[in-house]
PDB file of N, CA and C in Angstrom:
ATOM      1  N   UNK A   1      17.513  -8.498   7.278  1.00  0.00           N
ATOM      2  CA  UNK A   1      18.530  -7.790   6.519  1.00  0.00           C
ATOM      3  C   UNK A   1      18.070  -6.382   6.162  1.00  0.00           C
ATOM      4  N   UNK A   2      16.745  -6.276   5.530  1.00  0.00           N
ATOM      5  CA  UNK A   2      16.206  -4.868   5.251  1.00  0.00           C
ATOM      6  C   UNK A   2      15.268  -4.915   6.170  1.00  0.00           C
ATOM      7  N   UNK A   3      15.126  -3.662   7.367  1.00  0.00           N
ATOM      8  CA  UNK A   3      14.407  -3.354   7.770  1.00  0.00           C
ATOM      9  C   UNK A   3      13.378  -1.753   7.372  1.00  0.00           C
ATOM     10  N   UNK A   4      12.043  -1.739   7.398  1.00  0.00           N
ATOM     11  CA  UNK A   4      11.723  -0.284   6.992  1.00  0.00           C
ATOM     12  C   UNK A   4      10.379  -0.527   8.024  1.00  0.00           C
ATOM     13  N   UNK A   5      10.831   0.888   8.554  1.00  0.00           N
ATOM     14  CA  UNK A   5       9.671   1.433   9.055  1.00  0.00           C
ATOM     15  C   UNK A   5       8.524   3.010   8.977  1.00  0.00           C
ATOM     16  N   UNK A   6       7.551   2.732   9.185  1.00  0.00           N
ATOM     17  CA  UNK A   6       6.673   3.764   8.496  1.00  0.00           C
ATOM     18  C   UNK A   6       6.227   4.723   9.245  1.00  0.00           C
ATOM     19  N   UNK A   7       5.814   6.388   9.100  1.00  0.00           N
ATOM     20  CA  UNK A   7       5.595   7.030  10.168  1.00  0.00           C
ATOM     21  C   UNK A   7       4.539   8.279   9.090  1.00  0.00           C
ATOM     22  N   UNK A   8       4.112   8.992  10.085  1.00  0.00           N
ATOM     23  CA  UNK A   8       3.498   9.989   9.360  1.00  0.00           C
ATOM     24  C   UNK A   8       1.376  10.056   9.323  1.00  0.00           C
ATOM     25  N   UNK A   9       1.522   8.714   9.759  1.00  0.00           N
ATOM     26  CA  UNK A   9      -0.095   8.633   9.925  1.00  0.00           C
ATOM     27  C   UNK A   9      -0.471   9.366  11.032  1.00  0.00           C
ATOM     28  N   UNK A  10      -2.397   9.222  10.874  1.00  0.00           N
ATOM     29  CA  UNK A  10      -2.948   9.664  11.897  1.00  0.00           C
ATOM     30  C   UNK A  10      -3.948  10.797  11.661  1.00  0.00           C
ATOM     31  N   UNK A  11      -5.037  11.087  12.349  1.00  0.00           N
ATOM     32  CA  UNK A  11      -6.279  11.649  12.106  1.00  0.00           C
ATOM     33  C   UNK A  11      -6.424  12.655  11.068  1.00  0.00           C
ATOM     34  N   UNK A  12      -7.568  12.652  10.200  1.00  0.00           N
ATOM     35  CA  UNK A  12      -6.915  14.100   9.121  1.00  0.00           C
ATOM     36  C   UNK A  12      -8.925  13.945   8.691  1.00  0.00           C
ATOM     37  N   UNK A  13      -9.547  15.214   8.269  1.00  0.00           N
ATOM     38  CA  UNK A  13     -10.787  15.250   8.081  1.00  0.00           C
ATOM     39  C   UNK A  13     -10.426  15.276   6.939  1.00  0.00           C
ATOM     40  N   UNK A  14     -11.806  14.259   6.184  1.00  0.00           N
ATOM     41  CA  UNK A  14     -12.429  14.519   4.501  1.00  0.00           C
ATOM     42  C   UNK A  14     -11.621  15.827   4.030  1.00  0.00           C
ATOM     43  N   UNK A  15     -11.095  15.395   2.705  1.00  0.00           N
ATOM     44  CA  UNK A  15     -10.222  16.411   1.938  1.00  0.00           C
ATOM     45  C   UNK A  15      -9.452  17.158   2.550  1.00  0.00           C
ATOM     46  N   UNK A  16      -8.470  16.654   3.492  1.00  0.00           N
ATOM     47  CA  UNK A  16      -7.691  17.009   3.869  1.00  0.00           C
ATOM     48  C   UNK A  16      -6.382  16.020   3.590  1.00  0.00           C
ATOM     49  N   UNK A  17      -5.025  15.899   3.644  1.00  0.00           N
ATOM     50  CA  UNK A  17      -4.051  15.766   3.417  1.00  0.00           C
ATOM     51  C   UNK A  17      -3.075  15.524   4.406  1.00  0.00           C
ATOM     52  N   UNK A  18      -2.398  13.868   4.433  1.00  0.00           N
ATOM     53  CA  UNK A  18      -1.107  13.481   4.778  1.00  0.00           C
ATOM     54  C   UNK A  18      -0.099  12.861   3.896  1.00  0.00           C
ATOM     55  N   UNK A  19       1.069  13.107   4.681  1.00  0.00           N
ATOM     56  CA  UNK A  19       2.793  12.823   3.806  1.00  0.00           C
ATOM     57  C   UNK A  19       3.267  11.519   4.898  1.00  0.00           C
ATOM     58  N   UNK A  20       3.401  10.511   4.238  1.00  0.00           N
ATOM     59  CA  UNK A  20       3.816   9.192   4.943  1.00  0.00           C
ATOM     60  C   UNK A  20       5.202   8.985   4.550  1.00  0.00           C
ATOM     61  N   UNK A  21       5.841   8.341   5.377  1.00  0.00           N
ATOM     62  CA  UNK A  21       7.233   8.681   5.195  1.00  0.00           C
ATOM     63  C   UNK A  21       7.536   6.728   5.798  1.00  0.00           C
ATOM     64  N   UNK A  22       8.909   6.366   4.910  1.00  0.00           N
ATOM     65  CA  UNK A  22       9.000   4.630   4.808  1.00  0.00           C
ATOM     66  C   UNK A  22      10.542   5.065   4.860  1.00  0.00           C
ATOM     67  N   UNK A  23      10.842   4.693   6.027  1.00  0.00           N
ATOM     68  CA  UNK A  23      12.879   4.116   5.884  1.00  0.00           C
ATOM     69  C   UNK A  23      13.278   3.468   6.385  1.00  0.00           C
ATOM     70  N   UNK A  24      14.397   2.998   5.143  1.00  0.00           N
ATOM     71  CA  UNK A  24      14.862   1.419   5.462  1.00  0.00           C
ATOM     72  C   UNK A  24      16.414   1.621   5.885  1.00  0.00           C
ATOM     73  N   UNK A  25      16.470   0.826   6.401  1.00  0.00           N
ATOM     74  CA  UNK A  25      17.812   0.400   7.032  1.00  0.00           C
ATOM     75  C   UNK A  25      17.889  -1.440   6.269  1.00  0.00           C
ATOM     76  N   UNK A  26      19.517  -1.589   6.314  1.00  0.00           N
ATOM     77  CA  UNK A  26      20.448  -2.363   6.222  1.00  0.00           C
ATOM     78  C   UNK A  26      20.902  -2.206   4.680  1.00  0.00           C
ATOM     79  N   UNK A  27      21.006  -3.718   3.657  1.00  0.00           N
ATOM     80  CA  UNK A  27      21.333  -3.408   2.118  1.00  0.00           C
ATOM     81  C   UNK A  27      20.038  -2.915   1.375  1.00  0.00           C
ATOM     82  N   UNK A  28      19.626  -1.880   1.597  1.00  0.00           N
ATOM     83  CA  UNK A  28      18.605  -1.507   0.661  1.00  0.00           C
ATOM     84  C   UNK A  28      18.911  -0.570  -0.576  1.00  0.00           C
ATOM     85  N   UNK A  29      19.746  -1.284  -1.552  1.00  0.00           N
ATOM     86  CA  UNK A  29      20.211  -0.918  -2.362  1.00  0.00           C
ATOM     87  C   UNK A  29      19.314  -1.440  -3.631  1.00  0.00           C
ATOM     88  N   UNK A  30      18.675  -0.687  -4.929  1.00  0.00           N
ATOM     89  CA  UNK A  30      17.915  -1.382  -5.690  1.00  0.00           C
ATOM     90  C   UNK A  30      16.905  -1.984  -5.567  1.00  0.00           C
ATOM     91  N   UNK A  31      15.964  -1.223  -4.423  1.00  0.00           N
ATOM     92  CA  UNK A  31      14.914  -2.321  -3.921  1.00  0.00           C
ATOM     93  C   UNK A  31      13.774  -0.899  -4.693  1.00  0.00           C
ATOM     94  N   UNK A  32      12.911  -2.246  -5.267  1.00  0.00           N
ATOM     95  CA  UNK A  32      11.714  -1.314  -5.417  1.00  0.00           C
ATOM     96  C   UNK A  32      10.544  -1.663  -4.752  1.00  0.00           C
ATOM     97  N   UNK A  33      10.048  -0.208  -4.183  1.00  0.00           N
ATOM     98  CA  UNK A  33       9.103   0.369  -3.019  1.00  0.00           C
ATOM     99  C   UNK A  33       8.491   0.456  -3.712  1.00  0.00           C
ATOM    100  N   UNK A  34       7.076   0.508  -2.497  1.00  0.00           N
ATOM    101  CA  UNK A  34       5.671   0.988  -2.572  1.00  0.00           C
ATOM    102  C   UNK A  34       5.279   0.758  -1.238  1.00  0.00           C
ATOM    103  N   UNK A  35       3.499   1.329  -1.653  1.00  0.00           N
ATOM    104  CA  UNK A  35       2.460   1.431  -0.433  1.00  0.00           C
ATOM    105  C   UNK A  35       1.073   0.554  -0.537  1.00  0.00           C
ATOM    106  N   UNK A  36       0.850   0.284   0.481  1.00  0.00           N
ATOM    107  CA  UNK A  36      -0.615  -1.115   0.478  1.00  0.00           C
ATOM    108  C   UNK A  36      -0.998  -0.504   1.549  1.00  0.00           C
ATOM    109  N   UNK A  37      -2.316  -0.741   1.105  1.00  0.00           N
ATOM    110  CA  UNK A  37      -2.868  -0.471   2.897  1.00  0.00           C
ATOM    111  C   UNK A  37      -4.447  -1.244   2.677  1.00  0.00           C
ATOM    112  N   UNK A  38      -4.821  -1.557   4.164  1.00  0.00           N
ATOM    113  CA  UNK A  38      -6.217  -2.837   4.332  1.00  0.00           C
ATOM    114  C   UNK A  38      -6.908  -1.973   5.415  1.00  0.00           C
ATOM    115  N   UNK A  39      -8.097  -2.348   5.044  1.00  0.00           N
ATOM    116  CA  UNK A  39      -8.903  -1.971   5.785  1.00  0.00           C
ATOM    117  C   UNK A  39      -9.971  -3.267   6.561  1.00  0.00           C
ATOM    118  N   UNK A  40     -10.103  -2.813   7.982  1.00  0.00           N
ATOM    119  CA  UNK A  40     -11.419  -4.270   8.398  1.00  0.00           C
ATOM    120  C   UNK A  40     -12.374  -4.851   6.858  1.00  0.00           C
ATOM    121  N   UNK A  41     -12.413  -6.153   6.985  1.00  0.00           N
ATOM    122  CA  UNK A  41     -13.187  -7.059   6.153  1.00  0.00           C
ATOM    123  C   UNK A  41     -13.058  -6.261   4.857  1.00  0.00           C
ATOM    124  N   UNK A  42     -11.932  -5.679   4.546  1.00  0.00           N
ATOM    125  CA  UNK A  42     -11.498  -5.197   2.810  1.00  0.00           C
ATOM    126  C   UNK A  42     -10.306  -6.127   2.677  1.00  0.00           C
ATOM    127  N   UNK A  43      -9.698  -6.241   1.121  1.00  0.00           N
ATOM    128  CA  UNK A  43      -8.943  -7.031   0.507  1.00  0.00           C
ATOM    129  C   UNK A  43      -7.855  -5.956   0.870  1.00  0.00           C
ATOM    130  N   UNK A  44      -6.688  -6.608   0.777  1.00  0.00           N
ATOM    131  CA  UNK A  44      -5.499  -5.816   1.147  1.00  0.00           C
ATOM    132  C   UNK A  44      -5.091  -5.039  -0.525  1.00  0.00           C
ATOM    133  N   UNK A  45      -4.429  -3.534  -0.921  1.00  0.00           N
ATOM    134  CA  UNK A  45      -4.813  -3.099  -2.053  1.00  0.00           C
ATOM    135  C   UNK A  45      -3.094  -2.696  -2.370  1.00  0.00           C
ATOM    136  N   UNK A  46      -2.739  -2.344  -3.157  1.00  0.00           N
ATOM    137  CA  UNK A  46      -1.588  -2.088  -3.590  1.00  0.00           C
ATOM    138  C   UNK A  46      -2.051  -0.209  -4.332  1.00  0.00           C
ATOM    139  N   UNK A  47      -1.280   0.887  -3.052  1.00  0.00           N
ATOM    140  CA  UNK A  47      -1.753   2.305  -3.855  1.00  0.00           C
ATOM    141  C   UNK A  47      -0.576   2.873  -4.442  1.00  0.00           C
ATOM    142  N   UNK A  48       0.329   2.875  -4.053  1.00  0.00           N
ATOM    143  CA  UNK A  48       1.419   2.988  -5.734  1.00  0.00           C
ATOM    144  C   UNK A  48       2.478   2.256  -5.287  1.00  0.00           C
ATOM    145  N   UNK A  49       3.529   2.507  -6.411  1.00  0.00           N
ATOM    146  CA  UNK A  49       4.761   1.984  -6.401  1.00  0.00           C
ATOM    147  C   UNK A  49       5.823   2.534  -7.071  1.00  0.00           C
ATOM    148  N   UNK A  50       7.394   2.483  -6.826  1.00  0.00           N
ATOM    149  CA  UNK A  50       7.657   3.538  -7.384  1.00  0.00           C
ATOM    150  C   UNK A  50       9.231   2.381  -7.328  1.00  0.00           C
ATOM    151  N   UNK A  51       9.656   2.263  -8.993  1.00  0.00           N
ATOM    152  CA  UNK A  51      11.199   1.560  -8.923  1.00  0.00           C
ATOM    153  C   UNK A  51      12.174   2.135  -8.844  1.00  0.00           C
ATOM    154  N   UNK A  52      13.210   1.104  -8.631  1.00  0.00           N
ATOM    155  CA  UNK A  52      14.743   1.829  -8.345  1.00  0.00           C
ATOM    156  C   UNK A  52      15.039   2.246  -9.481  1.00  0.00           C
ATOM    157  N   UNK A  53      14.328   1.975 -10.565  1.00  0.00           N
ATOM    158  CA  UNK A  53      14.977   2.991 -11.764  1.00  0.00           C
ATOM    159  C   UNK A  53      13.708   3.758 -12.570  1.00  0.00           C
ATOM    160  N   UNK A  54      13.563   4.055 -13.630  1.00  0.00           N
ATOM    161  CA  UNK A  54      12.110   4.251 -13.818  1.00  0.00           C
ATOM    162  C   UNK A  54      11.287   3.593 -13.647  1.00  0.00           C
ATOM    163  N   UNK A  55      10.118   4.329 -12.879  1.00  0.00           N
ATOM    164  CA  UNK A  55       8.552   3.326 -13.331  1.00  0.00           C
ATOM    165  C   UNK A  55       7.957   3.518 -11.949  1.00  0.00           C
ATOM    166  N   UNK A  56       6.458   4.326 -12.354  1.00  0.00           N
ATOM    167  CA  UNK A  56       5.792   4.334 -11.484  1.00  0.00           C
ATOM    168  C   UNK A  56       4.736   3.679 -11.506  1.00  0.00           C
ATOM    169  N   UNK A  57       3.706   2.901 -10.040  1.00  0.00           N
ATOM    170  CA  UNK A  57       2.073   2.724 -10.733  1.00  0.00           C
ATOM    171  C   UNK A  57       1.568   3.407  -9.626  1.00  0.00           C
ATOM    172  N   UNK A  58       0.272   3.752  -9.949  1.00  0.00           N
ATOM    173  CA  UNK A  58      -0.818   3.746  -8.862  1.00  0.00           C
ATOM    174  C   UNK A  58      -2.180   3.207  -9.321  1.00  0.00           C
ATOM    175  N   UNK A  59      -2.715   2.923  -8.014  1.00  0.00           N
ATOM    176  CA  UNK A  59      -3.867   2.668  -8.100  1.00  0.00           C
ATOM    177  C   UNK A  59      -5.040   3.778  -8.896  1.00  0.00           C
ATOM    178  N   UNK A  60      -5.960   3.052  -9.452  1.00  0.00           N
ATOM    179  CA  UNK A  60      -6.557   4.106 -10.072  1.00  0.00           C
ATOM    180  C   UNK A  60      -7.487   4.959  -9.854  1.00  0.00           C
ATOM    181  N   UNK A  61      -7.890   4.697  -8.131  1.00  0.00           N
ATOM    182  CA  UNK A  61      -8.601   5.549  -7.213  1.00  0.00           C
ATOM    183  C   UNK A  61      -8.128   6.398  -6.670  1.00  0.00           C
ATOM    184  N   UNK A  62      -6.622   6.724  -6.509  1.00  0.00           N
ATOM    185  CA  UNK A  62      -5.857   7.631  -6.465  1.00  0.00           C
ATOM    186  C   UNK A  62      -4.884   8.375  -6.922  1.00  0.00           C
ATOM    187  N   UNK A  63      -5.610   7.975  -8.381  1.00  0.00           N
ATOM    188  CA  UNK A  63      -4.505   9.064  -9.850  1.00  0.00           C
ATOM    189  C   UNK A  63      -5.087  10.254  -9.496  1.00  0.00           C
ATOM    190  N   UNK A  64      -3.774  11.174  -9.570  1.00  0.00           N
ATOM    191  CA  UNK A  64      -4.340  12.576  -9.633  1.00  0.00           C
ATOM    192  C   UNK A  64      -4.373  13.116  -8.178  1.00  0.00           C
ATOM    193  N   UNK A  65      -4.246  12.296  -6.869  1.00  0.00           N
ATOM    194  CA  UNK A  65      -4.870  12.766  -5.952  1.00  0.00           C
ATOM    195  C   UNK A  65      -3.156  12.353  -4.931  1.00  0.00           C
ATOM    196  N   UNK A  66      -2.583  11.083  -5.114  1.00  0.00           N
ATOM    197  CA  UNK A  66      -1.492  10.942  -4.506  1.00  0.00           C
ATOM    198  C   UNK A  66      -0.390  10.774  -5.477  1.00  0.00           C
ATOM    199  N   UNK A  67       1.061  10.822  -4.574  1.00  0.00           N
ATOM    200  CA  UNK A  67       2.137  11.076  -5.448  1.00  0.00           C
ATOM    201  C   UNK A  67       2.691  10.327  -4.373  1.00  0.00           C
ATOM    202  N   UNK A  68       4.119   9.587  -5.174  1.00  0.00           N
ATOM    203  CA  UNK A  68       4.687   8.351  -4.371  1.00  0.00           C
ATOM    204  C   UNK A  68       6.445   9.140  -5.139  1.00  0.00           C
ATOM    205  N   UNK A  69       6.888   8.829  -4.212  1.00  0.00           N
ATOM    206  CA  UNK A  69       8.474   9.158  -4.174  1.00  0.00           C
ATOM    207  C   UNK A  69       9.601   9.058  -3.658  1.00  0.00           C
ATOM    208  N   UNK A  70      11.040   8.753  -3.863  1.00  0.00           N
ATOM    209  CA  UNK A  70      11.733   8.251  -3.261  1.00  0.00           C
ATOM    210  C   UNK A  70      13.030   9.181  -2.858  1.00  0.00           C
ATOM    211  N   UNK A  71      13.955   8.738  -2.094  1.00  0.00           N
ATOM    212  CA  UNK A  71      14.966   9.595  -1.566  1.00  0.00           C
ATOM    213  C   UNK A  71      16.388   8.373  -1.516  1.00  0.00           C
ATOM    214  N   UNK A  72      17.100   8.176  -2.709  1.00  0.00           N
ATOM    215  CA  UNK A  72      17.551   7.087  -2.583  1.00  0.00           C
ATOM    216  C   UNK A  72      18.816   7.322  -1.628  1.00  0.00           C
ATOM    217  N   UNK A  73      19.283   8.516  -1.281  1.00  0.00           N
ATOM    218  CA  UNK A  73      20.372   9.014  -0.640  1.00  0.00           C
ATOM    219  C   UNK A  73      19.674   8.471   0.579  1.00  0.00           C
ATOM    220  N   UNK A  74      18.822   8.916   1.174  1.00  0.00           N
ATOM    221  CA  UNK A  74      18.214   8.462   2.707  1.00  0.00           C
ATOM    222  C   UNK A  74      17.661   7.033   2.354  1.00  0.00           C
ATOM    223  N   UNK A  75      17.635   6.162   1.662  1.00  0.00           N
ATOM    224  CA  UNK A  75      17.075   4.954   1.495  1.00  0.00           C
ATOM    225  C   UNK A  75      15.493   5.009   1.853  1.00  0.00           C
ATOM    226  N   UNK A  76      14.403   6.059   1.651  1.00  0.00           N
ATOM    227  CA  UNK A  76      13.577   6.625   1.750  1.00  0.00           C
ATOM    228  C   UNK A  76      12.140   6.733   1.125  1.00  0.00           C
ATOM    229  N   UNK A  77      11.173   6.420   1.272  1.00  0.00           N
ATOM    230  CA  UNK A  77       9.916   6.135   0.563  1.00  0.00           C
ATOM    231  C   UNK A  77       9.016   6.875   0.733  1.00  0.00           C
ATOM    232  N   UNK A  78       8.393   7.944   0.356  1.00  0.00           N
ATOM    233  CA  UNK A  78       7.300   9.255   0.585  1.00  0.00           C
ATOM    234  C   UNK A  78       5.920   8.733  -0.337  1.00  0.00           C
ATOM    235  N   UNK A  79       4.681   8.752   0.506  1.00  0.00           N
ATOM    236  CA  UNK A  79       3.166   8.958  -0.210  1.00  0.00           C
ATOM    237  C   UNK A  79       2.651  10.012   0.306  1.00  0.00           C
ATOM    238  N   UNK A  80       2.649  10.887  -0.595  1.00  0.00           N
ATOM    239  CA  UNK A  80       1.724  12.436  -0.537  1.00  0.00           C
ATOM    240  C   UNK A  80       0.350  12.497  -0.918  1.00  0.00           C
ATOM    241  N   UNK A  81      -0.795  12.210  -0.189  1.00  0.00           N
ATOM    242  CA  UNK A  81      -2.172  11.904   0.017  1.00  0.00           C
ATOM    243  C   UNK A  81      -2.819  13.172   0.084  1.00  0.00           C
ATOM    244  N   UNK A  82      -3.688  13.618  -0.958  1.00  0.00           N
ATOM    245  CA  UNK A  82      -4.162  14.879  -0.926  1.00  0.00           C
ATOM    246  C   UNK A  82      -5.730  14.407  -1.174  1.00  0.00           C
ATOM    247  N   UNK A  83      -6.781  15.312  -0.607  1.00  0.00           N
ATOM    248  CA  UNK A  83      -8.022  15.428  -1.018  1.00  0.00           C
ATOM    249  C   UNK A  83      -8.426  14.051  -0.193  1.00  0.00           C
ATOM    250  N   UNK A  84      -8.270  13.566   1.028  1.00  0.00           N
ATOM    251  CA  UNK A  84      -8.444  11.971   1.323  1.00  0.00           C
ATOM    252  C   UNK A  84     -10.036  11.854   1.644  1.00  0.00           C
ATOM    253  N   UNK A  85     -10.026  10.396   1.113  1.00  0.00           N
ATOM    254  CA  UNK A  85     -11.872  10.071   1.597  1.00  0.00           C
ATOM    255  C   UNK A  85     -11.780   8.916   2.649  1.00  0.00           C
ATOM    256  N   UNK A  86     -12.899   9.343   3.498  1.00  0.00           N
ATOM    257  CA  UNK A  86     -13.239   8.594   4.502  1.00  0.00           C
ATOM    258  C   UNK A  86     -13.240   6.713   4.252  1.00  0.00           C
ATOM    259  N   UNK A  87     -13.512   6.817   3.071  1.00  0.00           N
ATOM    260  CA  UNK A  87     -13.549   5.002   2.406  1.00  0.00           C
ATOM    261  C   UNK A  87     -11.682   4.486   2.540  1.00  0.00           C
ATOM    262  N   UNK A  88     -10.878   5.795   2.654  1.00  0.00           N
ATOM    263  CA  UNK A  88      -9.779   5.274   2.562  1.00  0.00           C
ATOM    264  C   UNK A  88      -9.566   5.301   3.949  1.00  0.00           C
ATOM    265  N   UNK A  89      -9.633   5.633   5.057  1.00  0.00           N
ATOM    266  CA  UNK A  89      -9.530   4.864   6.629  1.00  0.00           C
ATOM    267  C   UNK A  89      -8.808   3.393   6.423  1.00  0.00           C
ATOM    268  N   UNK A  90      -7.657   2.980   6.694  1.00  0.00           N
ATOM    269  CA  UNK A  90      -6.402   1.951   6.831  1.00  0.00           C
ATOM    270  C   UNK A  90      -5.821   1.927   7.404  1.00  0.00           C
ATOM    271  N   UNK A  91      -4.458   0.916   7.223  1.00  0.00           N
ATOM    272  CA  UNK A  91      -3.318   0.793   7.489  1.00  0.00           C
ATOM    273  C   UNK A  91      -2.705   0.593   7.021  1.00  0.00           C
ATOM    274  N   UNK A  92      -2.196   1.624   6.835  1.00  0.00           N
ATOM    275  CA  UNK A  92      -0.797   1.797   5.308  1.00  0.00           C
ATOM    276  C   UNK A  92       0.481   0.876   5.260  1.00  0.00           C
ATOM    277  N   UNK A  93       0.869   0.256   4.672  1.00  0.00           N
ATOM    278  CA  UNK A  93       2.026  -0.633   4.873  1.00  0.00           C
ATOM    279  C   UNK A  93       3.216  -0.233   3.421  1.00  0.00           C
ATOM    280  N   UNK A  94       4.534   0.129   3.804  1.00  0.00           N
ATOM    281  CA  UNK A  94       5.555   0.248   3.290  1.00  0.00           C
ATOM    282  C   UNK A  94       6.063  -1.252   2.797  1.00  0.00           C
ATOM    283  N   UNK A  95       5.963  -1.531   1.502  1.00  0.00           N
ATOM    284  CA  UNK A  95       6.708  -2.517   1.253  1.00  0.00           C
ATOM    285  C   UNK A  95       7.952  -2.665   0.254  1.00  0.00           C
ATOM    286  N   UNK A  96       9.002  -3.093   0.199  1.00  0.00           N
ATOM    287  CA  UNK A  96      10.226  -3.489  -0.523  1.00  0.00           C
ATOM    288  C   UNK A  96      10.797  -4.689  -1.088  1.00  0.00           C
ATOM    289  N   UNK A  97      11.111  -4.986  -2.397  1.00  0.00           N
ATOM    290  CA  UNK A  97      11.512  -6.235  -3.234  1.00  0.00           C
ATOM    291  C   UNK A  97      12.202  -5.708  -4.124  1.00  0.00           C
ATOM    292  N   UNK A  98      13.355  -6.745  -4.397  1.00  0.00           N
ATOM    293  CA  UNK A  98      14.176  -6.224  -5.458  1.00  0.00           C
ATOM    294  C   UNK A  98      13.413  -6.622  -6.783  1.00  0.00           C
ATOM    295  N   UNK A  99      12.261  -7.485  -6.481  1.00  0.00           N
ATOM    296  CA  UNK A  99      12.103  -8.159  -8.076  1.00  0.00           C
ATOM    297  C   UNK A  99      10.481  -6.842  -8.013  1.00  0.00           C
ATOM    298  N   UNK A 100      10.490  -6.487  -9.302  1.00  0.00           N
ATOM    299  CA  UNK A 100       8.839  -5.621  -9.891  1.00  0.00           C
ATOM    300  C   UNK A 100       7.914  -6.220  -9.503  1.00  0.00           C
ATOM    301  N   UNK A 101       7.612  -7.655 -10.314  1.00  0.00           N
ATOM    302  CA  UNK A 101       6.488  -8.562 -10.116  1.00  0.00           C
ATOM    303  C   UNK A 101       5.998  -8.551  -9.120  1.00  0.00           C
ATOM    304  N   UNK A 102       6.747  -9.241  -7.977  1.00  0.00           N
ATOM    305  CA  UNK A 102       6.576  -9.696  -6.481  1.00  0.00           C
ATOM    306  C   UNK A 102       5.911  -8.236  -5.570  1.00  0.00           C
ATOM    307  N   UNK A 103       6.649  -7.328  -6.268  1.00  0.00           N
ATOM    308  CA  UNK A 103       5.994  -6.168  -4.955  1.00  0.00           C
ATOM    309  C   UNK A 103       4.546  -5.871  -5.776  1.00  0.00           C
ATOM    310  N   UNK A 104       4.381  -5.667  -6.822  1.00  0.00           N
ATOM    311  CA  UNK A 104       3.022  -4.925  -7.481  1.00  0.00           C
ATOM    312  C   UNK A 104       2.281  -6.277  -7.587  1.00  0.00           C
ATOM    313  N   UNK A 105       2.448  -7.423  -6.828  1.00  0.00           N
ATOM    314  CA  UNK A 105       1.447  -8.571  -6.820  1.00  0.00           C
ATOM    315  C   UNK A 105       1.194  -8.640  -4.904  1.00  0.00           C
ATOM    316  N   UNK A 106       1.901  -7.907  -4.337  1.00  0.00           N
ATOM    317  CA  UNK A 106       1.588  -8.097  -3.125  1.00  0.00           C
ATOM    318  C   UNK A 106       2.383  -9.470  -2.167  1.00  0.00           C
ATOM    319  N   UNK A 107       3.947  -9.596  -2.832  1.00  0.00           N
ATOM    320  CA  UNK A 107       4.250 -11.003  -2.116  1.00  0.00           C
ATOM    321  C   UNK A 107       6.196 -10.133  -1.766  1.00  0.00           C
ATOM    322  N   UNK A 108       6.037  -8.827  -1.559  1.00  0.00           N
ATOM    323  CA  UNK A 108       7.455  -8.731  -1.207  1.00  0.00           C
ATOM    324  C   UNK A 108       7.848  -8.929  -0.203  1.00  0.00           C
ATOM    325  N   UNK A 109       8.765  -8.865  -0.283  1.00  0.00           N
ATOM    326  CA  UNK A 109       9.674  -9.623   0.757  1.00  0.00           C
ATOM    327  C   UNK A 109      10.036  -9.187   2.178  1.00  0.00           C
ATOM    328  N   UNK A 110       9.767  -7.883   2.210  1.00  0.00           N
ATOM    329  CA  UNK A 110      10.060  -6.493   3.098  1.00  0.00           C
ATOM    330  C   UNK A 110       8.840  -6.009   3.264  1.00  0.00           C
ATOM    331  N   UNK A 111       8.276  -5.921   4.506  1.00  0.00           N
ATOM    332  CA  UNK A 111       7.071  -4.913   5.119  1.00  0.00           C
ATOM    333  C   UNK A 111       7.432  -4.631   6.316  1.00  0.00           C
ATOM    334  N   UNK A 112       7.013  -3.189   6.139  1.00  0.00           N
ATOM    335  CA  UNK A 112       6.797  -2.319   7.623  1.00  0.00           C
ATOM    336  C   UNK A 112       5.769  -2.894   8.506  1.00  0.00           C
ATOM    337  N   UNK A 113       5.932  -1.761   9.730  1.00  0.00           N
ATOM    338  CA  UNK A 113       4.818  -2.571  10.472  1.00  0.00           C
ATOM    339  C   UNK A 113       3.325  -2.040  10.222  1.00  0.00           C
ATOM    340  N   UNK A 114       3.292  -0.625   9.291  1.00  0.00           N
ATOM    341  CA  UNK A 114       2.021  -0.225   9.436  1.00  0.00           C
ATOM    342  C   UNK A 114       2.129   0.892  10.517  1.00  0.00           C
ATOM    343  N   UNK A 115       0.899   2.137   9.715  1.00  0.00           N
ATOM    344  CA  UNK A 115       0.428   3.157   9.876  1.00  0.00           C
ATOM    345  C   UNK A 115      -0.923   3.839  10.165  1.00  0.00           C
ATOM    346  N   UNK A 116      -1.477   4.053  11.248  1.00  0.00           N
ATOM    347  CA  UNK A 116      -3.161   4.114  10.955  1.00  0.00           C
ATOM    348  C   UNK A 116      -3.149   5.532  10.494  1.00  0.00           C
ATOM    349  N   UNK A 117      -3.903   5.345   8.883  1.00  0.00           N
ATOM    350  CA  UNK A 117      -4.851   6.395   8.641  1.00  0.00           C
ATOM    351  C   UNK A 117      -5.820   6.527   9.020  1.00  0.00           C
ATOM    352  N   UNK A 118      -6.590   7.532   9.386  1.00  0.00           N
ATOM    353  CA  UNK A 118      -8.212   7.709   9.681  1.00  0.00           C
ATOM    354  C   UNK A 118      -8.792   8.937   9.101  1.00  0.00           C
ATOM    355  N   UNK A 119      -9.571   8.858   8.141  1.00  0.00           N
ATOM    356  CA  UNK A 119     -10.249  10.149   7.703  1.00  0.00           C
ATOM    357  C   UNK A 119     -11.567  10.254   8.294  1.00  0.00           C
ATOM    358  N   UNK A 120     -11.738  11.702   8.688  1.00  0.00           N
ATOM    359  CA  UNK A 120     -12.869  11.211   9.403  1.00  0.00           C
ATOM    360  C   UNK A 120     -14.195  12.144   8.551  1.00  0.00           C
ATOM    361  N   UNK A 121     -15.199  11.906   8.257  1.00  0.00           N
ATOM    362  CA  UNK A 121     -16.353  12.916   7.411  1.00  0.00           C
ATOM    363  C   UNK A 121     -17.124  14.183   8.319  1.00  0.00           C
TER     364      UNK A 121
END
């Protein structure tokens, strides 16, 4: 029913900067977004989130450094990654749930297919 897919990754050196871009197609009306991304033999992480009405989170390794935002006219999901470190090398995943809980616990309902970041030092 909701499909979203993710684009915008791909090679970028230590402290340097990418804009990831998440759009959904079908009823994606009221769904609140965010971004996860895993790395080999790492835990899968939740780096922000952003609701259909107020309320943002992020992770706290990337306060200050990324910004998460939406485009509800384009049904649309933006992470603006500035200053990136090589520890963050992933695969970014766009995810969507109408319920808060479920997406900022990592069980929504809606995922992209994934994005490779690579920072390289």
């Amino acid at each position: 029913q909701v499909q979203l897919v993710e684009s915008g990754g791909g090679l970028v050196q230590a402290g340097g900067s990418l804009r990831l871009s998440c759009g959904a197609s079908g009823s994606a009306f009221s769904l609140h977004m965010g971004w996860y991304r895993q790395a080999p033999g790492k835990e899968r992480e939740l780096v922000a989130a952003i609701a259909s009405g107020p309320g943002i989170k992020y992770a706290d390794s990337v306060k200050g450094r990324f910004a998460i935002s939406r485009d509800n006219a384009k049904n649309a999901v933006y992470l603006q990654m500035n200053r990136l470190k090589p520890e963050e090398t992933a695969i970014y995943y766009c995810a969507a749930d109408p319920d808060w809980l479920r997406l900022v616990r990592g069980e929504a309902g809606y995922w992209g297919q994934g994005t490779q970041v690579t920072v390289s030092s």
